[in-house]
Protein backbone atom coordinates (compact mmCIF):
# COMPACT_ATOMS: atom_id res chain seq x y z
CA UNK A 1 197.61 214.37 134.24
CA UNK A 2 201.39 215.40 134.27
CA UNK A 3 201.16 219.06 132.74
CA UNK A 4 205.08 218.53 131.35
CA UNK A 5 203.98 215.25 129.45
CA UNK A 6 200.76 217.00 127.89
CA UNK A 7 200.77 217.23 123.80
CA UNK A 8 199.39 220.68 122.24
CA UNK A 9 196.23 218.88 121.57
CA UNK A 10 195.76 218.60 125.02
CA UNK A 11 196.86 221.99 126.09
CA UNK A 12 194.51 223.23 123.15
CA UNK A 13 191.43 220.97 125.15
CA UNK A 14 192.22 222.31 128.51
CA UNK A 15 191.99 226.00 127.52
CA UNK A 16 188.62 224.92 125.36
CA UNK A 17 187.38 223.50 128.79
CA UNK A 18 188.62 226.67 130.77
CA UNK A 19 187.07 229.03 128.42
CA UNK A 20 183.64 227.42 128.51
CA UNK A 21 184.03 226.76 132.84
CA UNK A 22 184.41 230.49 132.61
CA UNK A 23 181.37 230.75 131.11
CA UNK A 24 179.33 228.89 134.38
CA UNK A 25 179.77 225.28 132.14
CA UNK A 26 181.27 223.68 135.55
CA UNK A 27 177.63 223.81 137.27
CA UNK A 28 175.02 224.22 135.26
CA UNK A 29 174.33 223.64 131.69
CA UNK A 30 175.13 226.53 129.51
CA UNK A 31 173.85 228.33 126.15
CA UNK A 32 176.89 228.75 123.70
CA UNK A 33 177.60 229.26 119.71
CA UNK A 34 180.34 228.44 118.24
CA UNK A 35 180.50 231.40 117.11
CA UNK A 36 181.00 233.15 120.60
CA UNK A 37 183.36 230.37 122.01
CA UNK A 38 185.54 231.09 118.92
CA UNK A 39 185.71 234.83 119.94
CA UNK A 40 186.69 233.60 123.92
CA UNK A 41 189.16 231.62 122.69
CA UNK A 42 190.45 233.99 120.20
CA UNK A 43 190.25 231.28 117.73
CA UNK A 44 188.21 229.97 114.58
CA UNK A 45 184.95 228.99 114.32
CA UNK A 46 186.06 225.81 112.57
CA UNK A 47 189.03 225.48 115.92
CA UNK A 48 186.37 226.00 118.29
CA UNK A 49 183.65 223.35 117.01
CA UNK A 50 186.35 220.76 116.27
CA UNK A 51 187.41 221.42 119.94
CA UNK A 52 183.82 220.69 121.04
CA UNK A 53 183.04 217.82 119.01
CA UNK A 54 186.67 216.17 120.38
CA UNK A 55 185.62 216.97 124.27
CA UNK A 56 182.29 215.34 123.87
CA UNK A 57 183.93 212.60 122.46
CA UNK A 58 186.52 212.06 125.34
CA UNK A 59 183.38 212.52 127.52
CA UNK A 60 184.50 215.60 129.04
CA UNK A 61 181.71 217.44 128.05
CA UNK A 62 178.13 216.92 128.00
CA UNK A 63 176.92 218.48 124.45
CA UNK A 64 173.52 219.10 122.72
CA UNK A 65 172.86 220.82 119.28
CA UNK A 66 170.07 223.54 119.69
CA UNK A 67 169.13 225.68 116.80
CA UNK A 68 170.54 228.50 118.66
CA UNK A 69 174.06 226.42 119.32
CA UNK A 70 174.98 224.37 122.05
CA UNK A 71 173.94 223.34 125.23
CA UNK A 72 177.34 222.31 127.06
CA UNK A 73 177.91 221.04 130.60
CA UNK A 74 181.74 219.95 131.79
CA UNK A 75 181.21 216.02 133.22
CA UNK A 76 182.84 215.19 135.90
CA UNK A 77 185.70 213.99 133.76
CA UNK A 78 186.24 217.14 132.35
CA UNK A 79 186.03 218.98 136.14
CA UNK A 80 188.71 216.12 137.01
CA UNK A 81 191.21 217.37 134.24
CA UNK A 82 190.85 221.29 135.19
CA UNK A 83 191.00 220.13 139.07
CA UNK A 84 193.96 218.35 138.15
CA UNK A 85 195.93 221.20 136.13
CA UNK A 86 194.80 223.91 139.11
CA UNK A 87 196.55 221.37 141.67
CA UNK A 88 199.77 221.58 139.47
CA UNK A 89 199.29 225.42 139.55
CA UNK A 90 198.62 226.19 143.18
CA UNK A 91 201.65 223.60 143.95
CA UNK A 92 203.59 225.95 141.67
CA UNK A 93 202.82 229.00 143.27
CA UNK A 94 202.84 227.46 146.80
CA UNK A 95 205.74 225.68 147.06
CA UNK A 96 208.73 226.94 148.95
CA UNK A 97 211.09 225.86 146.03
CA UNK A 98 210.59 225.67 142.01
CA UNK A 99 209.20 222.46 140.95
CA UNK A 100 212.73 222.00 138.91
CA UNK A 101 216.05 223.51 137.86
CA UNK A 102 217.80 222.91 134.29
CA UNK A 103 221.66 222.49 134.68
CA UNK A 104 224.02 222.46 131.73
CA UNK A 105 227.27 221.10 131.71
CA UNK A 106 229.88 219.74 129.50
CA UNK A 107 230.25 215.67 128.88
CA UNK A 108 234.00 214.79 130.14
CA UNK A 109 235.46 211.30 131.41
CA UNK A 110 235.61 211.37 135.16
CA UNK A 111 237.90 209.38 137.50
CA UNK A 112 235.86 206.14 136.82
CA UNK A 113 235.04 206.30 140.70
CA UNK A 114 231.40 206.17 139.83
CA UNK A 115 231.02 202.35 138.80
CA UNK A 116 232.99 201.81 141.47
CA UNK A 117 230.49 203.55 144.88
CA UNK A 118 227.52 203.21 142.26
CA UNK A 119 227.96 198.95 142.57
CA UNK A 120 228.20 199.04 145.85
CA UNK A 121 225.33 196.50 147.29
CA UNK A 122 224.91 199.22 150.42
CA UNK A 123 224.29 202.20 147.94
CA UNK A 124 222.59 200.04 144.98
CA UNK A 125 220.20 198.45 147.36
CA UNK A 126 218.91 201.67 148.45
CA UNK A 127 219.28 203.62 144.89
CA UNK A 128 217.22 200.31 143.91
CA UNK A 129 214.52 201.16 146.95
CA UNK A 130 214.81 205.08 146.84
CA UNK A 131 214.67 206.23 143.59
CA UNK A 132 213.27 203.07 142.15
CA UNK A 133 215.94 201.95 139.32
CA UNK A 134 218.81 199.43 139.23
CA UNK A 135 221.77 202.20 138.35
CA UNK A 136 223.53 201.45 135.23
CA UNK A 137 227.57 201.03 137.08
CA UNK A 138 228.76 204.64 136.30
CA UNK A 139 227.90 208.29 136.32
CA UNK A 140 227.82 210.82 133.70
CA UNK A 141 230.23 213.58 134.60
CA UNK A 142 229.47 217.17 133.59
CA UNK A 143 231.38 219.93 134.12
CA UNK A 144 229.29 223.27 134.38
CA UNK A 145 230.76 226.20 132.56
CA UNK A 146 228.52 229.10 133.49
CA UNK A 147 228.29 231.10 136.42
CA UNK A 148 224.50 230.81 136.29
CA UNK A 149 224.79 226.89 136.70
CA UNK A 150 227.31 227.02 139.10
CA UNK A 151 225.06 229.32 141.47
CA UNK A 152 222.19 227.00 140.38
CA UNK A 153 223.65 223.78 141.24
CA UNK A 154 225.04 225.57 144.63
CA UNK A 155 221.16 226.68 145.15
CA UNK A 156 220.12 222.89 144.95
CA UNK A 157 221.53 222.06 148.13
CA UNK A 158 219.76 223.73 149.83
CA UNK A 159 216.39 221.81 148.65
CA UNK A 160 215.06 218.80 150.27
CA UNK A 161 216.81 215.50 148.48
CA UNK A 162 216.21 211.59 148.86
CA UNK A 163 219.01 210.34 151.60
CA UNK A 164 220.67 207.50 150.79
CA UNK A 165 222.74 206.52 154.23
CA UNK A 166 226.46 206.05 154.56
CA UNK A 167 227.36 202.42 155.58
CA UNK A 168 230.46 200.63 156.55
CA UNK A 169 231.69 196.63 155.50
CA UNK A 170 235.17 195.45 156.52
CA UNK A 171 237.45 197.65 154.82
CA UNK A 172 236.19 201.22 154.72
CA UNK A 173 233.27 203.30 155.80
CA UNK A 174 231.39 204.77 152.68
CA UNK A 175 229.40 208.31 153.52
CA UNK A 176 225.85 209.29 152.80
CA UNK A 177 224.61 210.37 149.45
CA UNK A 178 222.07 212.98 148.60
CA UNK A 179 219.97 212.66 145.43
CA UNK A 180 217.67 214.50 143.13
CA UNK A 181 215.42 212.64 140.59
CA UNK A 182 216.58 214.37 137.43
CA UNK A 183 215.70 213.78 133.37
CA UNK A 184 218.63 213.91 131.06
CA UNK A 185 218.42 215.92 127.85
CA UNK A 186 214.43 215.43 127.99
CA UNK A 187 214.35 211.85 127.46
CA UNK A 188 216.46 209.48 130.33
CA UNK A 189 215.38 209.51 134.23
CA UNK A 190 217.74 209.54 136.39
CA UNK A 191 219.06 211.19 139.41
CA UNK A 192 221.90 213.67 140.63
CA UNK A 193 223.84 212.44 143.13
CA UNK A 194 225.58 214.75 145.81
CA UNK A 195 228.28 212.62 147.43
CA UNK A 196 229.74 214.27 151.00
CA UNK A 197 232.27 212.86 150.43
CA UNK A 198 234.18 213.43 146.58
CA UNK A 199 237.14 214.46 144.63
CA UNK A 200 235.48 216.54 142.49
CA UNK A 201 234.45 219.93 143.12
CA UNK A 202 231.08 222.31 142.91
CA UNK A 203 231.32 222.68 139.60
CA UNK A 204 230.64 219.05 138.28
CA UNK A 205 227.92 217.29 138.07
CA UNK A 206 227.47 213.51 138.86
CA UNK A 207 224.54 211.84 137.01
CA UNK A 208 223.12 207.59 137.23
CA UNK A 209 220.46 206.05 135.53
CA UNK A 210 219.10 202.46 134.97
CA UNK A 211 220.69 202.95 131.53
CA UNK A 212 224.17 203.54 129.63
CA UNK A 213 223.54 207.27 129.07
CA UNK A 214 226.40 207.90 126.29
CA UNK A 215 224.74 205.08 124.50
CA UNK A 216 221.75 205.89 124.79
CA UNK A 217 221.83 209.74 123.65
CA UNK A 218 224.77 208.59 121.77
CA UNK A 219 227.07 211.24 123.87
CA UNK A 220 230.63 212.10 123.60
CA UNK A 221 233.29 213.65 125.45
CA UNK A 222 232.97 217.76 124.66
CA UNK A 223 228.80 217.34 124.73
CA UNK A 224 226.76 220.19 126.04
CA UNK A 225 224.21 217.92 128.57
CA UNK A 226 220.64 219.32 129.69
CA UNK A 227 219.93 217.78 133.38
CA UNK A 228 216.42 219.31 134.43
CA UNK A 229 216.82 218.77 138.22
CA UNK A 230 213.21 217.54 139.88
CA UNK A 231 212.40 219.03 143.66
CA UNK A 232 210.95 217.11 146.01
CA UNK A 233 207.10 218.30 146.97
C-alpha cells in the first residue's frame, strides 16, 4: 500500500479498521453495534455498516451477526494494511528529511543542451539502470519565481540523490549528475537532474522523463509546472 495512491474509499476503510483495532479488534474478537462504531467514527449508522459489510468482503475482517451486533476480529489481511500505513507514518516522523518537496516553476525553452547530455550513451545507460526509464532526449526547463522555491530547491541539495558518474570518450570529459525521482504535475515520473556542471543557474529547474512532457500535459511556454520532488529513504 502506497498511502499517496490510496482512493477515499480506502482512506474511509483504514480509519473503519483503526477505529475498531482501537477497540482490542487486532487480538481478540470483539462485541460491537453499529450503532457504537458509528459514534467512534463520528459517522452514520448506515456509513459505518456499509464500511463493515465492505471489510468483510475484502477479507479484512472476520464478521458475525449476533442479536446484540457484531462480533468482529481484524484478519491478518486487515493487520497487514494498518502495519503497512504505521510503517509509512513512523518513516515520516523518523526520517532525517521530508519524504518530498513540491517545486513550482514556469515552462520556458532552454538552450536545447538537454537532448544533447540526456543522449549521451554514458549518461542514458545509467539514467536507463538508475532511475529505471529510457529518458525521452530533452528536459523540461522551469524557471522558479518564488523565493520559497528557490530556498526549496537550494534545500534539496543537501538530501541524498541517485549519482549518475561523470565519464569521458574522445573529445570531452562530461561531469557527474545528481538526480531526484520526481512526478510532474501529479501524473508523469520522472526525475530532477542536478548537473555540476551547467549554464543555468539555481533558479531553474531541469526535468527528464521516458516521455515528451509538453505533449503529454499538453504544456506551453509561460506554464506554471508542479514537480513534487521524491527523497531518497
Amino acid at each position: 500500500m502506497d498511502p499517496s495512491n490510496l482512493g477515499a474509499r480506502s482512506w474511509k476503510h483504514l480509519f473503519t479498521l483503526y477505529k475498531l483495532a482501537e477497540l482490542g479488534a487486532c487480538s481478540r474478537t470483539i462485541k460491537v453495534s453499529t450503532e457504537y462504531l458509528a459514534e467512534k467514527m463520528g459517522a452514520s449508522q448506515q456509513t459505518a455498516s456499509r464500511h463493515l459489510i465492505e471489510l468483510e468482503k475484502k477479507g479484512q475482517i472476520k464478521r458475525t451477526i449476533i442479536q446484540e451486533g457484531c462480533l468482529i476480529k481484524i484478519t491478518d489481511s486487515g493487520m497487514a494494511e494498518l502495519k503497512k500505513l504505521y510503517s509509512n507514518l513512523r518513516l515520516i516522523f523518523e526520517a532525517a528529511y521530508p519524504p518530498s518537496v513540491t517545486l513550482e516553476g514556469v515552462l520556458f525553452t532552454g538552450l536545447g543542451e538537454g537532448a544533447y547530455y540526456v543522449t549521451k550513451e554514458g549518461y542514458r545507460k545509467q539514467f536507463m539502470e538508475k532511475l529505471g526509464f529510457d529518458p525521452y532526449p530533452g528536459t523540461l526547463n522551469l524557471k522558479l519565481t518564488t523565493e520559497y522555491d528557490v530556498k526549496t530547491r537550494a534545500e534539496l541539495e543537501a538530501y541524498p540523490a541517485i549519482e549518475i558518474q561523470g565519464f569521458k570518450n574522445e573529445n570531452r570529459t562530461f561531469g557527474p549528475v545528481k538526480c531526484y525521482p520526481a512526478v510532474v504535475n501529479n501524473k508523469v515520473k520522472g526525475a530532477v537532474l542536478y548537473a555540476l556542471r551547467s549554464h543555468y543557474d539555481a533558479s531553474v529547474l531541469e526535468v527528464i522523463a521516458p516521455t515528451f512532457l509538453r505533449g503529454r500535459l499538453k504544456l506551453k511556454d509561460g506554464n506554471k509546472v508542479k514537480v513534487e520532488v521524491l527523497t531518497l529513504p
